[in-house]
C-alpha atoms as a PDB file:
ATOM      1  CA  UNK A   1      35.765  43.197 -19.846  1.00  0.00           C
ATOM      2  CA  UNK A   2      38.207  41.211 -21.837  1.00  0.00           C
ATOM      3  CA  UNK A   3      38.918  37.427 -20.956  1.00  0.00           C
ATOM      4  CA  UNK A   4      42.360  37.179 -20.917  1.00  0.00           C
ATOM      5  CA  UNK A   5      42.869  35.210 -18.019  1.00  0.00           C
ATOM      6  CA  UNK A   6      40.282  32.573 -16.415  1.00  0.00           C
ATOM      7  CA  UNK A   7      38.496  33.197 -13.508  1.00  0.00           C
ATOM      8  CA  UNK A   8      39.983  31.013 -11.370  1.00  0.00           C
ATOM      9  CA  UNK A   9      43.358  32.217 -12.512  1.00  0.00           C
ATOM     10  CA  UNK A  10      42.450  35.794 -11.961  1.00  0.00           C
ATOM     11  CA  UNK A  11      41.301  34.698  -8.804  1.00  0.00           C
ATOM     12  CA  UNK A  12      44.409  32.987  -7.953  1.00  0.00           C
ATOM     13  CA  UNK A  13      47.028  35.980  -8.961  1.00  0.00           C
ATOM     14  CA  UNK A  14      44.930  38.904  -6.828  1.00  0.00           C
ATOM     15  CA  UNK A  15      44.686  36.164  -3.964  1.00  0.00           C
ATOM     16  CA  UNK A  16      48.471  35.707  -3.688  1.00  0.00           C
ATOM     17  CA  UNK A  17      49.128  39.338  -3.817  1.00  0.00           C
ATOM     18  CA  UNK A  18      46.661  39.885  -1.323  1.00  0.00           C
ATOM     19  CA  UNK A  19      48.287  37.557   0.985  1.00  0.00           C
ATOM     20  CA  UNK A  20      51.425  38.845   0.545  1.00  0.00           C
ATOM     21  CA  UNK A  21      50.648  42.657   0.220  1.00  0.00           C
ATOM     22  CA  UNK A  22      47.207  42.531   2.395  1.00  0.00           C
ATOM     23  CA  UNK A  23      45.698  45.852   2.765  1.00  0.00           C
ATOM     24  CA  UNK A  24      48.378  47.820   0.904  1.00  0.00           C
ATOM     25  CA  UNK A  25      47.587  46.714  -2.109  1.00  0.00           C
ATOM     26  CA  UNK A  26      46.553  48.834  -4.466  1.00  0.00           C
ATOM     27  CA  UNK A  27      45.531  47.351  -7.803  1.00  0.00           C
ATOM     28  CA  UNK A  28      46.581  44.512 -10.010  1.00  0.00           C
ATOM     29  CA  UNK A  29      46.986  44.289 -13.886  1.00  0.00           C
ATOM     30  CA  UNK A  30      47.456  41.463 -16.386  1.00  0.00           C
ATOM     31  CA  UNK A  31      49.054  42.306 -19.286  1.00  0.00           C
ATOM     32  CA  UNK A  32      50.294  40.727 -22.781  1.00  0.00           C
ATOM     33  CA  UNK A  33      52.292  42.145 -25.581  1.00  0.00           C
ATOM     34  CA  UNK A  34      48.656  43.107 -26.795  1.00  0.00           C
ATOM     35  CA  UNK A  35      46.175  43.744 -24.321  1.00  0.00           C
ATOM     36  CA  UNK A  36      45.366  43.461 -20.225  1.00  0.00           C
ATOM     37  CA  UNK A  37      42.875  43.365 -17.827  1.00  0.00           C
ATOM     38  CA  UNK A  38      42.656  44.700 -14.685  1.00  0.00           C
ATOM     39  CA  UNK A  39      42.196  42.089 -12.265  1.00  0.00           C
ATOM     40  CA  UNK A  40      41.464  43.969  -8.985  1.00  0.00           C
ATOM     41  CA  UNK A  41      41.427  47.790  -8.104  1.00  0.00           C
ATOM     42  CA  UNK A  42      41.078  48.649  -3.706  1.00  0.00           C
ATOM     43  CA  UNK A  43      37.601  50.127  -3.415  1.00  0.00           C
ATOM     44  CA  UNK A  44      39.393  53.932  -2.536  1.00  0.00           C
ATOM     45  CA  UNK A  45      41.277  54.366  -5.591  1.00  0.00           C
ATOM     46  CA  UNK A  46      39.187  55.707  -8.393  1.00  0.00           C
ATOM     47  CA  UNK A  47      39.248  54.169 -12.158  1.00  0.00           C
ATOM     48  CA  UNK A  48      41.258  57.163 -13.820  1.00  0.00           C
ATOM     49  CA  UNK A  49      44.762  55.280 -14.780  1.00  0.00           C
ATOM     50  CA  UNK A  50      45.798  55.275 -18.370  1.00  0.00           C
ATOM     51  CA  UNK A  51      46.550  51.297 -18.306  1.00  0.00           C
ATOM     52  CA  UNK A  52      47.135  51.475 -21.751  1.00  0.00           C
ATOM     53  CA  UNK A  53      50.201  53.495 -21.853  1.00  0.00           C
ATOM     54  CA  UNK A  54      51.231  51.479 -18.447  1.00  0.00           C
ATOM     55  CA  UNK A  55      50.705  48.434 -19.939  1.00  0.00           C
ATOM     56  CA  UNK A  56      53.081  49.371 -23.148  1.00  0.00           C
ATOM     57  CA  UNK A  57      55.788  50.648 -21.010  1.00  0.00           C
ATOM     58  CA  UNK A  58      55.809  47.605 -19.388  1.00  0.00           C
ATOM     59  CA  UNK A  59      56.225  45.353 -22.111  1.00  0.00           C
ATOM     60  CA  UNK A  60      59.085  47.074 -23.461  1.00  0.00           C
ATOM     61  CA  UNK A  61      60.582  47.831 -20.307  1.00  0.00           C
ATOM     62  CA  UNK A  62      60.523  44.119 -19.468  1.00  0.00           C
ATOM     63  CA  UNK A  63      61.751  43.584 -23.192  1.00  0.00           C
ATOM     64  CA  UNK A  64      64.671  46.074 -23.449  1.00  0.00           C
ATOM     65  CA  UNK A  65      65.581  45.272 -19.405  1.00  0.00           C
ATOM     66  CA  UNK A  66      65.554  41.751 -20.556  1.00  0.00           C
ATOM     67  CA  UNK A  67      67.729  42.196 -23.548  1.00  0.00           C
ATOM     68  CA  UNK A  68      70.241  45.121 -21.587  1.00  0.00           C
ATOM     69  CA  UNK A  69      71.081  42.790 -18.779  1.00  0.00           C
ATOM     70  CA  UNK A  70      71.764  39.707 -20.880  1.00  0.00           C
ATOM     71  CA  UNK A  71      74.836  37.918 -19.986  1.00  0.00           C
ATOM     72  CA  UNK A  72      74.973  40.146 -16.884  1.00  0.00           C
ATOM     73  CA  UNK A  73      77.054  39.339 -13.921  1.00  0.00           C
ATOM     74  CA  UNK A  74      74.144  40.586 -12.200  1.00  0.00           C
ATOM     75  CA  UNK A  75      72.557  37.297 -12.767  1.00  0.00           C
ATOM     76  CA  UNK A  76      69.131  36.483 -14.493  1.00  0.00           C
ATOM     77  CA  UNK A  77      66.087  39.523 -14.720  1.00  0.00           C
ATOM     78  CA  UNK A  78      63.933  38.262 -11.880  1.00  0.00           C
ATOM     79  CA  UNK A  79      61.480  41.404 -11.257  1.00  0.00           C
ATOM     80  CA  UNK A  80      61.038  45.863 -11.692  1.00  0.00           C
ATOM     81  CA  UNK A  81      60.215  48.050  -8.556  1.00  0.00           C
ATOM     82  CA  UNK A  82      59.321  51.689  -9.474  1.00  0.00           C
ATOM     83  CA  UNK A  83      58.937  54.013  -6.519  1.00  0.00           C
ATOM     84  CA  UNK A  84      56.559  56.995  -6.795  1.00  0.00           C
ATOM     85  CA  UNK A  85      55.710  59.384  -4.453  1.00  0.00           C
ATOM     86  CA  UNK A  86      52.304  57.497  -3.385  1.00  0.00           C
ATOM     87  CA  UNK A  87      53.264  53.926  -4.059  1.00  0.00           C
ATOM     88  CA  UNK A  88      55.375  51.625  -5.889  1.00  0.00           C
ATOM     89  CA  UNK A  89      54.694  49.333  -8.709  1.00  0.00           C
ATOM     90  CA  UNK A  90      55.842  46.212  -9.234  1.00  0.00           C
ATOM     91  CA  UNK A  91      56.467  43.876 -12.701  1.00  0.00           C
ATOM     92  CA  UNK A  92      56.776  40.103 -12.871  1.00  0.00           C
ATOM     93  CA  UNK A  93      57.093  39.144 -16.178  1.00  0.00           C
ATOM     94  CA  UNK A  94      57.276  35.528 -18.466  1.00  0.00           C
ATOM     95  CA  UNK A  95      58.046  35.662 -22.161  1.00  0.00           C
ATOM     96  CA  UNK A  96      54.355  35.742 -22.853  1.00  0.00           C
ATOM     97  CA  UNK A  97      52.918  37.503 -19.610  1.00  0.00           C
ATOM     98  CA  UNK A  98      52.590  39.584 -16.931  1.00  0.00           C
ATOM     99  CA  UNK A  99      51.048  41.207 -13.514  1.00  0.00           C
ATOM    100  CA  UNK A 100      52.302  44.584 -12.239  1.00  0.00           C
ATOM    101  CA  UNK A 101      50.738  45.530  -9.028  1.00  0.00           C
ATOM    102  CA  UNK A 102      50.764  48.918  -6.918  1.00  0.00           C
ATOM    103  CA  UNK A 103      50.954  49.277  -3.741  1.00  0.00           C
ATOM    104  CA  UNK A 104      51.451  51.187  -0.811  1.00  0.00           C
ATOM    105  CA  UNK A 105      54.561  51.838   1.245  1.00  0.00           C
ATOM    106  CA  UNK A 106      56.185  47.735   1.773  1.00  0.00           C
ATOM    107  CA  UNK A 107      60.194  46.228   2.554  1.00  0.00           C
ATOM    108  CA  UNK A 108      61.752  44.538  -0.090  1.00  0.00           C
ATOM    109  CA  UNK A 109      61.076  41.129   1.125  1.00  0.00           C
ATOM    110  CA  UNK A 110      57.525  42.081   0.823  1.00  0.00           C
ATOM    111  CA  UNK A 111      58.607  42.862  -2.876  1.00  0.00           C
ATOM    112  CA  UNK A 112      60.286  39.676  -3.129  1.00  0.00           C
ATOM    113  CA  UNK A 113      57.071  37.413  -1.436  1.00  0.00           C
ATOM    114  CA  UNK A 114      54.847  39.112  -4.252  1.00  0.00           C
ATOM    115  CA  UNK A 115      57.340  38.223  -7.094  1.00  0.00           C
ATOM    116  CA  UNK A 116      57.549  34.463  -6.035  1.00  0.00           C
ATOM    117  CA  UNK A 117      54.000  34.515  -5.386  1.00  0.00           C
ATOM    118  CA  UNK A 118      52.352  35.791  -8.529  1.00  0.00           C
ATOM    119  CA  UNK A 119      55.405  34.129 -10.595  1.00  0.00           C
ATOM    120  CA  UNK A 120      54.294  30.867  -8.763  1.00  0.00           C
ATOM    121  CA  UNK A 121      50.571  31.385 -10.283  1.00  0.00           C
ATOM    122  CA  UNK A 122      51.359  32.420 -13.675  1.00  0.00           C
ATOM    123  CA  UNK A 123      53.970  29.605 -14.358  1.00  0.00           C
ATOM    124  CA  UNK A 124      51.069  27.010 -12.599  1.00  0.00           C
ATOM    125  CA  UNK A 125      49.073  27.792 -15.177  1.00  0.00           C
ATOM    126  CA  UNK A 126      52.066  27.717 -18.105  1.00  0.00           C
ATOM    127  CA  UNK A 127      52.195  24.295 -16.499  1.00  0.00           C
ATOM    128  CA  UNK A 128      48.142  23.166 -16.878  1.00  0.00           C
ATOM    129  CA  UNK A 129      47.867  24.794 -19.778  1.00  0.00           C
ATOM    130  CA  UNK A 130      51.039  22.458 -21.407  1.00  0.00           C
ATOM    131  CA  UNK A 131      49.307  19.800 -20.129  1.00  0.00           C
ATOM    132  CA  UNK A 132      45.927  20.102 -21.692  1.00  0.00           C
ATOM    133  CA  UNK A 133      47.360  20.888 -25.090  1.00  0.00           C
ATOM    134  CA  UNK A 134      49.366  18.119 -25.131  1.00  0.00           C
ATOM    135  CA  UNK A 135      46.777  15.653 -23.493  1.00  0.00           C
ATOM    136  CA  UNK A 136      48.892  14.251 -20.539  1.00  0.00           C
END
């Protein structure tokens, strides 16, 4: 298993989308332009995904979503849902990171608790990790 993330911080992103998704949560990924780990995966679900190829398409997708929607009267990119026909996945995304998640059948403020919930983790640790590079 790679190390891309901490323990604790791993620890921290499936514990907020367990509290907001609880028991239909599926699996959670954290990804870079380069590589991911999985970070959780529900005891049911077997370990057949191609996370590779999910992992690439969601980099670019946040990329070229990110770059389509500039200027938008839309408003800023906050997060992706894709519906399936046995889930959903969702993508929060930073510059540098990011944490899709699938789930089973939720509302869209359930979509919207995850978002501000993993977002909340992965800028907290944008945040510590500022402030131990720079000593303050």
């Amino acid at each position: 298993m790679t190390s891309l993330v901490t323990e604790r911080e791993a620890d921290r992103i499936v514990s907020a989308c367990r509290t907001t998704i609880g028991d239909s949560l599926r699996s959670v990924t954290y990804f870079t332009r380069d590589d991911f780990e999985q970070l959780y995966l529900r005891s049911d679900l077997e370990r057949d995904a191609d996370l590779t190829t999910f992992v690439g398409h969601e980099w670019r997708g946040f990329k070229t979503t990110q770059a389509a929607y500039q200027q938008s009267e839309l408003g800023e990119y906050e997060y992706t849902i894709r519906v399936f026909e046995n889930g959903f996945l969702v993508r929060v995304t930073t510059e540098t990171e990011g944490v899709f998640v699938t789930t089973d059948g939720l509302t869209l403020s359930n979509f919207d608790e995850v978002e501000m919930a993993v977002r909340g983790v992965l800028n907290a640790e944008e945040e510590e990790s500022q402030t131990e590079e720079t000593g303050a």
